[in-house]
PDB file of N, CA and C in Angstrom:
ATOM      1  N   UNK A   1      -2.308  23.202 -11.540  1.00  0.00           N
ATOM      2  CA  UNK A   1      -0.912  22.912 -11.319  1.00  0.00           C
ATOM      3  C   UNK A   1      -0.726  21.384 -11.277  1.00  0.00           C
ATOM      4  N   UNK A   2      -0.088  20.955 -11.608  1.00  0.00           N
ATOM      5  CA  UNK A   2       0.431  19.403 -12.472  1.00  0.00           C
ATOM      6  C   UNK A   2       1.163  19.337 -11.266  1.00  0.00           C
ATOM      7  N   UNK A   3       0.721  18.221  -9.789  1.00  0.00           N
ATOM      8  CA  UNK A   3       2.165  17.854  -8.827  1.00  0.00           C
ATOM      9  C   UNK A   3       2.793  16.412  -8.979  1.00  0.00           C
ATOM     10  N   UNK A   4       2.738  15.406  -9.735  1.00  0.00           N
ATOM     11  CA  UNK A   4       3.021  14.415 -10.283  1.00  0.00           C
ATOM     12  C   UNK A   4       2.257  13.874 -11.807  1.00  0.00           C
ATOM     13  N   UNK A   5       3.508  13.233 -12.350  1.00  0.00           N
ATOM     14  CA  UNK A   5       2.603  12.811 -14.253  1.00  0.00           C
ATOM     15  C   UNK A   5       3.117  11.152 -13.211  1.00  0.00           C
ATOM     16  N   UNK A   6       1.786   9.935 -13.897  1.00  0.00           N
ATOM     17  CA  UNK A   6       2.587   9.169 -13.303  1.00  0.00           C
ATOM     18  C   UNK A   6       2.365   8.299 -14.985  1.00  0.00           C
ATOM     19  N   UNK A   7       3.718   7.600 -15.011  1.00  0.00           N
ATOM     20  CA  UNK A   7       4.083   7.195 -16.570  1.00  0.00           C
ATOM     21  C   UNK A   7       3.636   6.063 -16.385  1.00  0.00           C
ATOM     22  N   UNK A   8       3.856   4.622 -15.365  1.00  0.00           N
ATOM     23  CA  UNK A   8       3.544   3.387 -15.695  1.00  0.00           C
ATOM     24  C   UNK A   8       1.575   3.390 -15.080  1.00  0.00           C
ATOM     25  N   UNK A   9       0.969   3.005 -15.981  1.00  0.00           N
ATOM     26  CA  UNK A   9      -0.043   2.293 -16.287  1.00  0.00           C
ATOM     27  C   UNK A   9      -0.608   1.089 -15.354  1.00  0.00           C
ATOM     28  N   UNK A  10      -1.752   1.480 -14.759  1.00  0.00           N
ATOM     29  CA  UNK A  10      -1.673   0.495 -13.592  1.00  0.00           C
ATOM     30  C   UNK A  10      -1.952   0.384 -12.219  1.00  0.00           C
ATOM     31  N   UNK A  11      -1.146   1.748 -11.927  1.00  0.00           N
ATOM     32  CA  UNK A  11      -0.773   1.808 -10.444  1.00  0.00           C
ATOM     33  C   UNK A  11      -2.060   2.116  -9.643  1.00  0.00           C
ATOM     34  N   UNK A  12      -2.191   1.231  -8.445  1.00  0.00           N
ATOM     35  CA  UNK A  12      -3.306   1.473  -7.893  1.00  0.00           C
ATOM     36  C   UNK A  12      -3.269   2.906  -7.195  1.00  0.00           C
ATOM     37  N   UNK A  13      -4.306   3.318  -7.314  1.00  0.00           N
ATOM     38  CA  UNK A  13      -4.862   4.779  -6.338  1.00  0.00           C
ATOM     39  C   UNK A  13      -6.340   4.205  -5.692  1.00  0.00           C
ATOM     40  N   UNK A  14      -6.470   4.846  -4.626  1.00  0.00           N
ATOM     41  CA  UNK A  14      -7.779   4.901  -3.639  1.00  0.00           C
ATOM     42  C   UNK A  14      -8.394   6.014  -4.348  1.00  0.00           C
ATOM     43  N   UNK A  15      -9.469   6.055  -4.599  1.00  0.00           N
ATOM     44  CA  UNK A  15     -10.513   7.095  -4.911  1.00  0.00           C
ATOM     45  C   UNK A  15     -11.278   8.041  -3.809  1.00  0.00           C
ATOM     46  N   UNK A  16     -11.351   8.876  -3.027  1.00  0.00           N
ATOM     47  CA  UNK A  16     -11.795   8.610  -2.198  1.00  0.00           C
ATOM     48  C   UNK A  16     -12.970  10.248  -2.053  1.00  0.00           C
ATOM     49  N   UNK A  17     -13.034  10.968  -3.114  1.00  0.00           N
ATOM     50  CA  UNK A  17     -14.087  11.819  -3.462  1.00  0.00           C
ATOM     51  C   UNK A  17     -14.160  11.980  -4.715  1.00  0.00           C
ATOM     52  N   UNK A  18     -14.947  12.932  -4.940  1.00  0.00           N
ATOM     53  CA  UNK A  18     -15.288  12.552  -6.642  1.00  0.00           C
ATOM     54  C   UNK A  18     -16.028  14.400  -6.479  1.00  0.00           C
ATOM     55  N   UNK A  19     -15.683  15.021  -7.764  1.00  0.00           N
ATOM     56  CA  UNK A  19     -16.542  16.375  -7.847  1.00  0.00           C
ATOM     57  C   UNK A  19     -17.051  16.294  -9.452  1.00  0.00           C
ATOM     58  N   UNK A  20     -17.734  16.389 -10.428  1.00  0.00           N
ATOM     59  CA  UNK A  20     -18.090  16.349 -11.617  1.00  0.00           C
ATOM     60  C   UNK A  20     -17.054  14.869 -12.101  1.00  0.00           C
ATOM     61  N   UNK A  21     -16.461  15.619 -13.071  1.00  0.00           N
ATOM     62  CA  UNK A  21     -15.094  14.516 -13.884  1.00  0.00           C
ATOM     63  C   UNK A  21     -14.430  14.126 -12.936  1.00  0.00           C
ATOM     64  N   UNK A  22     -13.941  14.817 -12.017  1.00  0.00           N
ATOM     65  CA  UNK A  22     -13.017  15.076 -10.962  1.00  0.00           C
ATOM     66  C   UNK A  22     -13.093  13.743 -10.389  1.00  0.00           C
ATOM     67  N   UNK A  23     -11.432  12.930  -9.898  1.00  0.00           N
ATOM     68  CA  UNK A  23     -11.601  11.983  -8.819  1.00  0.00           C
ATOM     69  C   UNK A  23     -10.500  12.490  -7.801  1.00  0.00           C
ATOM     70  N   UNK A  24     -10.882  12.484  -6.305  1.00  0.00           N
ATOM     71  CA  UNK A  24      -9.570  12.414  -5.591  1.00  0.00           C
ATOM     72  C   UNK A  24      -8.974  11.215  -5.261  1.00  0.00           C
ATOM     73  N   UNK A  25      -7.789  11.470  -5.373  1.00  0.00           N
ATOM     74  CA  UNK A  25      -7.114   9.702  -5.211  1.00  0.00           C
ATOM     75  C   UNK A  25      -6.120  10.102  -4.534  1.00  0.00           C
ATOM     76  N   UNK A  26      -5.338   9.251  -4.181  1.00  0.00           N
ATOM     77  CA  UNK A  26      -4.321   8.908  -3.311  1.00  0.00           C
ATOM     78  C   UNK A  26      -3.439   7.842  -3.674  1.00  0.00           C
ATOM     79  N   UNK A  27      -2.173   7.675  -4.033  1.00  0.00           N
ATOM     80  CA  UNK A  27      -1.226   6.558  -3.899  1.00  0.00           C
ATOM     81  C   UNK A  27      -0.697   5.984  -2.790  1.00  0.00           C
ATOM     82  N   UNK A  28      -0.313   4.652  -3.017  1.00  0.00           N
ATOM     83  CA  UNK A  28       0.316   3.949  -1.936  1.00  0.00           C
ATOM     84  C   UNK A  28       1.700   4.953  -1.158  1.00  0.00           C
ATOM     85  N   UNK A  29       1.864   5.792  -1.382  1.00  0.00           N
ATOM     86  CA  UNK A  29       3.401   6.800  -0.759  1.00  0.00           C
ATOM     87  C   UNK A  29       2.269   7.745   0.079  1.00  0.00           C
ATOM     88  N   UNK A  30       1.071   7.645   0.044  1.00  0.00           N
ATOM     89  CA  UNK A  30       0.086   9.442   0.613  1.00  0.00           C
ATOM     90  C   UNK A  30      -0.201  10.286  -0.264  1.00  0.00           C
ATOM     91  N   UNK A  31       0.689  10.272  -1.236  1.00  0.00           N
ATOM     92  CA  UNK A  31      -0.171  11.838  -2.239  1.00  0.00           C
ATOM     93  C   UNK A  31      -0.973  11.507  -2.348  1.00  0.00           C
ATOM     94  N   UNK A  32      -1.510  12.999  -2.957  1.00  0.00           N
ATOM     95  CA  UNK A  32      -3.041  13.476  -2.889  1.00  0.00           C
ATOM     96  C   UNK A  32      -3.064  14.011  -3.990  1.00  0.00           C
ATOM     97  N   UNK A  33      -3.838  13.815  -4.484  1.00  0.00           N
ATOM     98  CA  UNK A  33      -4.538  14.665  -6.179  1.00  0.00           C
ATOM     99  C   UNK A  33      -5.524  14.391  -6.576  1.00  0.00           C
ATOM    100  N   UNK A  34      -6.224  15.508  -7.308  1.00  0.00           N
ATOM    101  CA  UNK A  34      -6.914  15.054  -8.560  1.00  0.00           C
ATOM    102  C   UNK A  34      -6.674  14.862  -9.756  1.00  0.00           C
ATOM    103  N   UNK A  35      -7.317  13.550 -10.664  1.00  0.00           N
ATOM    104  CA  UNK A  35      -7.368  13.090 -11.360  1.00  0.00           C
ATOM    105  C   UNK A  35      -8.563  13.196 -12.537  1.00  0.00           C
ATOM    106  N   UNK A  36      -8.467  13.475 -13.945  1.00  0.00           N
ATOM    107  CA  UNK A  36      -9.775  13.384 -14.862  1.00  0.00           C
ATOM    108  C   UNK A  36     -10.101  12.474 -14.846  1.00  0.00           C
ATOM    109  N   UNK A  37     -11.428  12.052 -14.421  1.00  0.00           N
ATOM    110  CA  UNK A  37     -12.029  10.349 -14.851  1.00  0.00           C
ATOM    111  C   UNK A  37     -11.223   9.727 -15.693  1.00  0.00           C
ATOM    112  N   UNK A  38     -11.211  10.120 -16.949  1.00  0.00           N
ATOM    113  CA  UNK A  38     -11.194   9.576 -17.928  1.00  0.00           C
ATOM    114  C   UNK A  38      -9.880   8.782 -17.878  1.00  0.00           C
ATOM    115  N   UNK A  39      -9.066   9.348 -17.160  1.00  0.00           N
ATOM    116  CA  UNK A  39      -7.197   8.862 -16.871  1.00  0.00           C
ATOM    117  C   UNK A  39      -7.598   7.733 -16.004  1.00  0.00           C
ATOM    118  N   UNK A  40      -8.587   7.327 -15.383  1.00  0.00           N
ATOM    119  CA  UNK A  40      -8.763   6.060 -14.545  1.00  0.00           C
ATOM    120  C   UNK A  40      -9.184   4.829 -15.137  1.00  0.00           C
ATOM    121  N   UNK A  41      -8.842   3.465 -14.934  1.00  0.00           N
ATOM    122  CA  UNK A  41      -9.801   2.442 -15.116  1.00  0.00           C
ATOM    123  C   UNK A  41     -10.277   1.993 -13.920  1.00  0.00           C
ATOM    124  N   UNK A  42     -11.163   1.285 -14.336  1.00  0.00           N
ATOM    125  CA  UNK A  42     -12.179   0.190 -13.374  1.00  0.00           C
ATOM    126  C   UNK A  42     -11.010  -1.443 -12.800  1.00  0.00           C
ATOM    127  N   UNK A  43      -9.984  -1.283 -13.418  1.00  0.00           N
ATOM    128  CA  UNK A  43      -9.165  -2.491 -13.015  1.00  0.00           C
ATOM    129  C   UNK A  43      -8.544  -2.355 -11.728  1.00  0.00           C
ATOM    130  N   UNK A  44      -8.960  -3.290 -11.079  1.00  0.00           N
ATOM    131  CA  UNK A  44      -8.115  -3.571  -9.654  1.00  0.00           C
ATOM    132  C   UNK A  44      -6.489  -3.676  -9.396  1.00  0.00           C
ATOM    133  N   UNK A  45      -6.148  -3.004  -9.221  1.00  0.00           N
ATOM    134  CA  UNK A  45      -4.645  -3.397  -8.881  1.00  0.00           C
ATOM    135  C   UNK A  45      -4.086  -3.061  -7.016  1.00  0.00           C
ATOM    136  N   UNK A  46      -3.244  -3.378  -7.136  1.00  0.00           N
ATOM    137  CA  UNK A  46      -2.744  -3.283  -5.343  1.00  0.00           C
ATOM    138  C   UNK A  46      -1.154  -3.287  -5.612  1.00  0.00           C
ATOM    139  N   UNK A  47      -0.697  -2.855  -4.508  1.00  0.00           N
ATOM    140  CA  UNK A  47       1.206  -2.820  -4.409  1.00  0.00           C
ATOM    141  C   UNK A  47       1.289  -4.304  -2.984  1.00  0.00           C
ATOM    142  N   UNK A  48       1.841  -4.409  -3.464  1.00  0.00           N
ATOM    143  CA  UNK A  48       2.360  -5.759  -2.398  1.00  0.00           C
ATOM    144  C   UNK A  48       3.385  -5.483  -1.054  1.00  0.00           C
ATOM    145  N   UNK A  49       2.506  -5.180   0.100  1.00  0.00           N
ATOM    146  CA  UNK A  49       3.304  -4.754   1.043  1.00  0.00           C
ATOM    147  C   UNK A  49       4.187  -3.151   0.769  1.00  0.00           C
ATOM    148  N   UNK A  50       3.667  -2.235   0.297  1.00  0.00           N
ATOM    149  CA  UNK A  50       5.113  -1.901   0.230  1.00  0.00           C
ATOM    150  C   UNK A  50       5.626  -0.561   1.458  1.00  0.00           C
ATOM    151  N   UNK A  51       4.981  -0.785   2.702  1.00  0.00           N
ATOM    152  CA  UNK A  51       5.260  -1.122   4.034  1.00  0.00           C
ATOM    153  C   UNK A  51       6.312  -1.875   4.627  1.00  0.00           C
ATOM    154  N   UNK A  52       6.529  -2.905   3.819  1.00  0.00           N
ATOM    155  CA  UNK A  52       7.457  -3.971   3.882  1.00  0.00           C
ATOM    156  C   UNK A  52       9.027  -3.677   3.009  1.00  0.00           C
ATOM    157  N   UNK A  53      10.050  -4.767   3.719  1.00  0.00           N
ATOM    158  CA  UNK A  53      11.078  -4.683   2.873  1.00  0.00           C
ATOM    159  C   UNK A  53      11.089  -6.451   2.913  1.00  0.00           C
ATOM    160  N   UNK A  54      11.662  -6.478   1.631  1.00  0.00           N
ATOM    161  CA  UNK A  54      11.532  -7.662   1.099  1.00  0.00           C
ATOM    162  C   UNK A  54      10.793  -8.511   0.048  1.00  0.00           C
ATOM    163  N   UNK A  55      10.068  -9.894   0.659  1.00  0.00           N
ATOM    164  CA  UNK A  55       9.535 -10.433   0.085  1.00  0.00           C
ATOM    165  C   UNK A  55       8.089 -10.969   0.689  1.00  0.00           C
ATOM    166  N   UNK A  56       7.200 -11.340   0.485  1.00  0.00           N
ATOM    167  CA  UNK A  56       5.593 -11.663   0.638  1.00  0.00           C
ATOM    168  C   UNK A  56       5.776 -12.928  -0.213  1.00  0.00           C
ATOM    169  N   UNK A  57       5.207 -14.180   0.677  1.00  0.00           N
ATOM    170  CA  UNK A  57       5.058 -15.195   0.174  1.00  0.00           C
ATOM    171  C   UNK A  57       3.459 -15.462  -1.039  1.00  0.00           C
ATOM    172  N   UNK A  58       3.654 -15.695  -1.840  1.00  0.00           N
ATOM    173  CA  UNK A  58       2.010 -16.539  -2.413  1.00  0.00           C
ATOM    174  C   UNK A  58       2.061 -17.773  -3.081  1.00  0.00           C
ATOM    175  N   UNK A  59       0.679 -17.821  -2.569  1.00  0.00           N
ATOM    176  CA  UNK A  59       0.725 -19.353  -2.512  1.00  0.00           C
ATOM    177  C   UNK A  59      -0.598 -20.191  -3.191  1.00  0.00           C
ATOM    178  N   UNK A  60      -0.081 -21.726  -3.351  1.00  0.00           N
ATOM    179  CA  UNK A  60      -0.952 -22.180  -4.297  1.00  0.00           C
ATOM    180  C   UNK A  60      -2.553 -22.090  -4.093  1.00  0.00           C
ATOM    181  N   UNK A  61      -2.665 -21.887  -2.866  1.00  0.00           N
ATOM    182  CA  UNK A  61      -4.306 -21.980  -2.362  1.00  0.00           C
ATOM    183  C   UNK A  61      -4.535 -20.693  -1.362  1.00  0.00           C
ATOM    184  N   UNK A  62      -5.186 -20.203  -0.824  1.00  0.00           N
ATOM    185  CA  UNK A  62      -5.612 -19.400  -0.431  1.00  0.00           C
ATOM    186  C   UNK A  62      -5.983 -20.179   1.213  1.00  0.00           C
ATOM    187  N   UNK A  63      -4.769 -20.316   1.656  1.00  0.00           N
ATOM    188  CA  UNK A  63      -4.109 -20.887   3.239  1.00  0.00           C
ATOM    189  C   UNK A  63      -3.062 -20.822   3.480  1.00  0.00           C
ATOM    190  N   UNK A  64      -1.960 -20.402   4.660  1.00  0.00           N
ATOM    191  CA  UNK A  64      -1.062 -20.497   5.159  1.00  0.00           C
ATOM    192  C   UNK A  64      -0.467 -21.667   5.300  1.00  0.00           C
ATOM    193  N   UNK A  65      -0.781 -22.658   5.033  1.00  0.00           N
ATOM    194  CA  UNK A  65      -0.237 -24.198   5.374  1.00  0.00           C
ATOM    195  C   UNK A  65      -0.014 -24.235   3.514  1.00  0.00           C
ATOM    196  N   UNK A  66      -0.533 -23.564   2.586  1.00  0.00           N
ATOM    197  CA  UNK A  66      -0.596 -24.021   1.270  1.00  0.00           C
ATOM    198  C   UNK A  66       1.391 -23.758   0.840  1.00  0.00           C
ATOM    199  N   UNK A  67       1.269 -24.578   0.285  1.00  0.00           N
ATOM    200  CA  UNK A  67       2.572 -24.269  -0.424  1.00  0.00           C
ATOM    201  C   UNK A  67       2.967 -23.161  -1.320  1.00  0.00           C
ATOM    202  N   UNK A  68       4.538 -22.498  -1.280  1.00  0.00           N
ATOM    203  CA  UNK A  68       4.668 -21.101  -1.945  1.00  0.00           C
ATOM    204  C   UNK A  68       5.228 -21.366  -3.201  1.00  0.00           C
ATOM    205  N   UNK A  69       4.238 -20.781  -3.696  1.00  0.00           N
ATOM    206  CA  UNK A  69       4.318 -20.696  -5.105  1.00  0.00           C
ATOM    207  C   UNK A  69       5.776 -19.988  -5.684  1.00  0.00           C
ATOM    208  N   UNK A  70       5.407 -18.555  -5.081  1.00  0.00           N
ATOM    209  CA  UNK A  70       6.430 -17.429  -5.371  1.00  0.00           C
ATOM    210  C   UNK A  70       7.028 -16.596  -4.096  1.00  0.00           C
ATOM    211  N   UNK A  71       7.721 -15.929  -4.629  1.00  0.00           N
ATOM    212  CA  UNK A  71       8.123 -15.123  -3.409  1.00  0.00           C
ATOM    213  C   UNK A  71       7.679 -13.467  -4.359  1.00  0.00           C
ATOM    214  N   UNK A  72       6.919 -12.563  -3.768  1.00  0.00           N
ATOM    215  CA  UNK A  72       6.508 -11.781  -4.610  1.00  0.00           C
ATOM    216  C   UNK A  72       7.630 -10.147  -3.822  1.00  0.00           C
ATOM    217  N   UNK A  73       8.368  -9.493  -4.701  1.00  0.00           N
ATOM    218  CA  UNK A  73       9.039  -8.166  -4.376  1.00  0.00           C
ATOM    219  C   UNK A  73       8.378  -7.669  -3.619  1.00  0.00           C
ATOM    220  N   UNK A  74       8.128  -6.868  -2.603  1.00  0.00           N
ATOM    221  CA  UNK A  74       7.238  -5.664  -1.829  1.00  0.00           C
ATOM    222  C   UNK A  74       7.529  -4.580  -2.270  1.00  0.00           C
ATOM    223  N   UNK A  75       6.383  -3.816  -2.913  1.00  0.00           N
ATOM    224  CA  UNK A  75       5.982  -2.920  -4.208  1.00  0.00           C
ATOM    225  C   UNK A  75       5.541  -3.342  -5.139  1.00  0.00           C
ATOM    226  N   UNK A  76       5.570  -4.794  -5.438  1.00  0.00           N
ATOM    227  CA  UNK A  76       5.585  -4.878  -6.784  1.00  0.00           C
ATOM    228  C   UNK A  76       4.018  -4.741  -7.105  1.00  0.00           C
ATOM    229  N   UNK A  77       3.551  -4.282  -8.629  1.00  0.00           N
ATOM    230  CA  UNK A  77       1.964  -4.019  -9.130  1.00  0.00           C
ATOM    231  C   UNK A  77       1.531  -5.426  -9.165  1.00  0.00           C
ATOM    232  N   UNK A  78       0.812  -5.531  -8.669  1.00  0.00           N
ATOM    233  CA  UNK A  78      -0.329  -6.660  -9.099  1.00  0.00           C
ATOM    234  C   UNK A  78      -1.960  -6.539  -9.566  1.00  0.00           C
ATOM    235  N   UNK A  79      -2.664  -7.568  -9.988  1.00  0.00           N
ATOM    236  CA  UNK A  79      -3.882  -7.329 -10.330  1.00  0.00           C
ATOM    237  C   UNK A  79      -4.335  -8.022  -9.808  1.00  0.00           C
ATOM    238  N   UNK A  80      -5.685  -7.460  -9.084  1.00  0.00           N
ATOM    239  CA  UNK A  80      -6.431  -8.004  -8.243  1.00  0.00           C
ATOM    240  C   UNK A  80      -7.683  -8.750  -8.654  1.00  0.00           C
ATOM    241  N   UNK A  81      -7.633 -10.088  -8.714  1.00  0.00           N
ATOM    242  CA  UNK A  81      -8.470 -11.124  -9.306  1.00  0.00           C
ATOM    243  C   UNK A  81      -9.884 -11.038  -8.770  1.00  0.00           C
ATOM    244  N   UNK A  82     -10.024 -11.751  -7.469  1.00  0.00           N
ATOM    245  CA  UNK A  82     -10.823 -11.710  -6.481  1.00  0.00           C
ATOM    246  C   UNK A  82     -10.503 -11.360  -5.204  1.00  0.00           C
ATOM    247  N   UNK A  83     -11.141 -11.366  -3.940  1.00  0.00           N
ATOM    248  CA  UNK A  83     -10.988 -11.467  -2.658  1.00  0.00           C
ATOM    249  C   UNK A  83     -11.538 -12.028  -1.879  1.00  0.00           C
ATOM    250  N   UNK A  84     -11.464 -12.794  -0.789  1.00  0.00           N
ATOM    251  CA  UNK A  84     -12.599 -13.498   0.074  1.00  0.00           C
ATOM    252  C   UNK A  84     -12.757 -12.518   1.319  1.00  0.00           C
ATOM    253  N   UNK A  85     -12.083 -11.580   1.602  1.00  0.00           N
ATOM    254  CA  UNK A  85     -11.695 -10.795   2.453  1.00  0.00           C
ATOM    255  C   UNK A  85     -10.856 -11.118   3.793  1.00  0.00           C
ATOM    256  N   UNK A  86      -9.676 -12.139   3.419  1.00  0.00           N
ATOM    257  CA  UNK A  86      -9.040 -12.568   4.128  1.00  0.00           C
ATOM    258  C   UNK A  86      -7.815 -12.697   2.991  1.00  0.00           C
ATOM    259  N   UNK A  87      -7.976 -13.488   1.868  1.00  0.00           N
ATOM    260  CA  UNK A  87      -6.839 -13.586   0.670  1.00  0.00           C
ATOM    261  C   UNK A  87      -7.433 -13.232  -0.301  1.00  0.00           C
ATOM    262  N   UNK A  88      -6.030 -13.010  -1.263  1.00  0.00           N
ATOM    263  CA  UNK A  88      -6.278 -12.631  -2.534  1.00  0.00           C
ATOM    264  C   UNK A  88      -6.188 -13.413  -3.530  1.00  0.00           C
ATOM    265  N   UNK A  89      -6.369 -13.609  -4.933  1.00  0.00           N
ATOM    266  CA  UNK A  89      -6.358 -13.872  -5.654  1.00  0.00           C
ATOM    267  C   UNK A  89      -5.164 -12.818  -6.438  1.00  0.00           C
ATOM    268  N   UNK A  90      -3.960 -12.765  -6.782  1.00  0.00           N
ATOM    269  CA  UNK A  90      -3.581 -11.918  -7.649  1.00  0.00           C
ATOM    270  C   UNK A  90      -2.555 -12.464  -9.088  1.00  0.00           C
ATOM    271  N   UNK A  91      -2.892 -11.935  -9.730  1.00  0.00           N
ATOM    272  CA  UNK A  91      -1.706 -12.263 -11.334  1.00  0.00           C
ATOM    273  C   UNK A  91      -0.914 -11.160 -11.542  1.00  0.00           C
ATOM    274  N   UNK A  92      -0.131 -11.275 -12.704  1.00  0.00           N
ATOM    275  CA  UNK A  92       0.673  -9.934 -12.821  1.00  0.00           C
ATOM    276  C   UNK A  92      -0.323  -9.283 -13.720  1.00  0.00           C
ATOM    277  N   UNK A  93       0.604  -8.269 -13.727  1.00  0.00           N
ATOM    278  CA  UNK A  93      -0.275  -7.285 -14.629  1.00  0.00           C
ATOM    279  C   UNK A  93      -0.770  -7.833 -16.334  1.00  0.00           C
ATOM    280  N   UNK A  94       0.067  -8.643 -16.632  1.00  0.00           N
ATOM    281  CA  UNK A  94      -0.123  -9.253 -18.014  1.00  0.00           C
ATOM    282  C   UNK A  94      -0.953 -10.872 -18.089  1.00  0.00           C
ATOM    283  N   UNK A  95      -1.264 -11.202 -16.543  1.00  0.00           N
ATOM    284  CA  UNK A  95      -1.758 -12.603 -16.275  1.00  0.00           C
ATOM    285  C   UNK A  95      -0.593 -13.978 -16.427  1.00  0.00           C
ATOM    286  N   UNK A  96       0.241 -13.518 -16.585  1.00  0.00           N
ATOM    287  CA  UNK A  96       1.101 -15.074 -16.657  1.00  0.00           C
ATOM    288  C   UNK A  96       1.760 -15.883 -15.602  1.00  0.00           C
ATOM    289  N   UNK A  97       1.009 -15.220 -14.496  1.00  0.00           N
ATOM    290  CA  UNK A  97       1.335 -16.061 -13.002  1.00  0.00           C
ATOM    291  C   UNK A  97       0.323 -16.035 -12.657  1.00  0.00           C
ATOM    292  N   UNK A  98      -0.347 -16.584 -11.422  1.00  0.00           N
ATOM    293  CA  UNK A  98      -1.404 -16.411 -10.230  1.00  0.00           C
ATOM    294  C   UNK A  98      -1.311 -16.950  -9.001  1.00  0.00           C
ATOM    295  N   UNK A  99      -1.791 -16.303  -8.239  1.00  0.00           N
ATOM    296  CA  UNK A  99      -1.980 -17.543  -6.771  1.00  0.00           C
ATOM    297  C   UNK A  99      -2.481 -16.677  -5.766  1.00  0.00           C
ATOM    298  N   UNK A 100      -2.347 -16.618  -4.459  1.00  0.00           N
ATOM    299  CA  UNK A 100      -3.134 -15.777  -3.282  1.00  0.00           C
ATOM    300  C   UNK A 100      -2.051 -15.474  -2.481  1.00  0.00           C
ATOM    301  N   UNK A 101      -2.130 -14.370  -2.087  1.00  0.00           N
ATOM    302  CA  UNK A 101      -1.663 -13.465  -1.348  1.00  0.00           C
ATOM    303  C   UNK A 101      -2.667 -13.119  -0.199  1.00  0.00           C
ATOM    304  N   UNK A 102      -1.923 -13.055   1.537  1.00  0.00           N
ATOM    305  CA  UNK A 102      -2.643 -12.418   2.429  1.00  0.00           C
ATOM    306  C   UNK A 102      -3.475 -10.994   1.956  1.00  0.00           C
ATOM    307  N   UNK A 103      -4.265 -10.449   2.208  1.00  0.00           N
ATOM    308  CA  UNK A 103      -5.450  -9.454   2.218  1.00  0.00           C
ATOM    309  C   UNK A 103      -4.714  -8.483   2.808  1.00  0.00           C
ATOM    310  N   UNK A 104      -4.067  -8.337   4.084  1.00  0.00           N
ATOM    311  CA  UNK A 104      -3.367  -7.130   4.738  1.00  0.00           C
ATOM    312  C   UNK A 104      -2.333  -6.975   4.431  1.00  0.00           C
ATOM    313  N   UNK A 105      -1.624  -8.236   3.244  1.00  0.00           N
ATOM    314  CA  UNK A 105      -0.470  -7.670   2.802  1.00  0.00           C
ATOM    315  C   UNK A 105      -0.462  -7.146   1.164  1.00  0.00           C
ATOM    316  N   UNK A 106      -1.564  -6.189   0.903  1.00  0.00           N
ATOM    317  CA  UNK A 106      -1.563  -5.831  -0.175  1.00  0.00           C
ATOM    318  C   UNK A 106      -2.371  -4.148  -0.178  1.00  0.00           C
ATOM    319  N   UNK A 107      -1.953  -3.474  -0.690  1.00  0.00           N
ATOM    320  CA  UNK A 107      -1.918  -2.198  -0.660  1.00  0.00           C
ATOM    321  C   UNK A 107      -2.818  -1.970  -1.738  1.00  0.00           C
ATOM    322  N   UNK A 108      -4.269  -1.692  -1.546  1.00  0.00           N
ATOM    323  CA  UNK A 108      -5.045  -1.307  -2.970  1.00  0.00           C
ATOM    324  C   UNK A 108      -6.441  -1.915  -2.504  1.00  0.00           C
ATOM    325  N   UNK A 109      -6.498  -2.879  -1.245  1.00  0.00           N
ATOM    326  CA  UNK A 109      -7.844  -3.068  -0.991  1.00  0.00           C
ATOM    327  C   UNK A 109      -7.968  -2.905   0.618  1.00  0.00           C
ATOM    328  N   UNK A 110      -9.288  -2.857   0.578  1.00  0.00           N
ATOM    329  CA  UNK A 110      -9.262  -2.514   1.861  1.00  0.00           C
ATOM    330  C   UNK A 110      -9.570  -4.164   2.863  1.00  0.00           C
ATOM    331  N   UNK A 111      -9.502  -3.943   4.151  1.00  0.00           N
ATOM    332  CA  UNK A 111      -9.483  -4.772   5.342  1.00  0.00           C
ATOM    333  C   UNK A 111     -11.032  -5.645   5.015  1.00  0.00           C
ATOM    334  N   UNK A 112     -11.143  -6.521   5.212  1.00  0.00           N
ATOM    335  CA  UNK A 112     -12.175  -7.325   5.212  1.00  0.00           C
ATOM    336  C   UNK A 112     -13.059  -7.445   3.884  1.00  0.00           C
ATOM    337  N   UNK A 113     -12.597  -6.224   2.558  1.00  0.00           N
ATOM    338  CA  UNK A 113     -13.660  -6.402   1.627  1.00  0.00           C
ATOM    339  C   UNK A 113     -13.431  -7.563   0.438  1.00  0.00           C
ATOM    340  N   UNK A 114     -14.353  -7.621  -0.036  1.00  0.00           N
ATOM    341  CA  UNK A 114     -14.977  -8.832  -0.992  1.00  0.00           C
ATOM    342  C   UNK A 114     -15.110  -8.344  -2.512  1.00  0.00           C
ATOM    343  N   UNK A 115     -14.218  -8.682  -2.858  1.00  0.00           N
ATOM    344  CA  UNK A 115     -13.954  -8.750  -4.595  1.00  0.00           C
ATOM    345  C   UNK A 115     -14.471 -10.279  -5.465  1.00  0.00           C
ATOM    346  N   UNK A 116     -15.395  -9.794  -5.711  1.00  0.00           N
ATOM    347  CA  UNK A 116     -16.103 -11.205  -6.621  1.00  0.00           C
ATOM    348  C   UNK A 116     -15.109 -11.905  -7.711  1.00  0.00           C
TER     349      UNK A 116
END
């Protein structure tokens, strides 16, 4: 039984069992499903706050004193560059921006981990 098709390309899911092909994932809203491998990539992405209403600052350096680059939507997809496990590194989905974003304000990685 088919309980969501999801059309845009991208969207982060948590993985969080696996049976043969099979992945279970989860979206940033709580659903739950499985997924065919094959419908997954290996690319990092995260939702930006979307806990939040508003906007999430990022900024030129990866510090709170750094100057804001952007003001980023809460929801919006991003791609996840690196992590130090405090900030992020993120671009858009097509790369034509970048800068760092807080770590707890991004939906797609977890608390303290380290993205090379």
């Amino acid at each position: 039984m088919v309980k969501w098709v999801y059309l845009s390309p991208g969207l982060p899911l948590e993985i969080f069992a696996e049976y043969g092909n099979w992945r279970k994932v989860r979206d940033q809203d709580g659903t739950v499903g499985w997924m065919y491998h094959g419908l997954l990539s290996g690319r990092r992405t995260g939702a930006i706050a979307p806990w939040k209403e508003g906007y999430v600052p990022m900024r030129d350096h990866a510090s709170s004193i750094a100057p804001v680059a952007a003001r980023l939507q809460t929801g919006l997809v991003v791609r996840l560059r690196s992590c130090s496990g405090t900030w992020c590194r993120v671009s858009g989905k097509n790369g034509g921006w970048s800068g760092y974003v807080r770590q707890q304000d991004i939906w797609g990685v977890y608390p303290g981990e380290v993205l090379p």
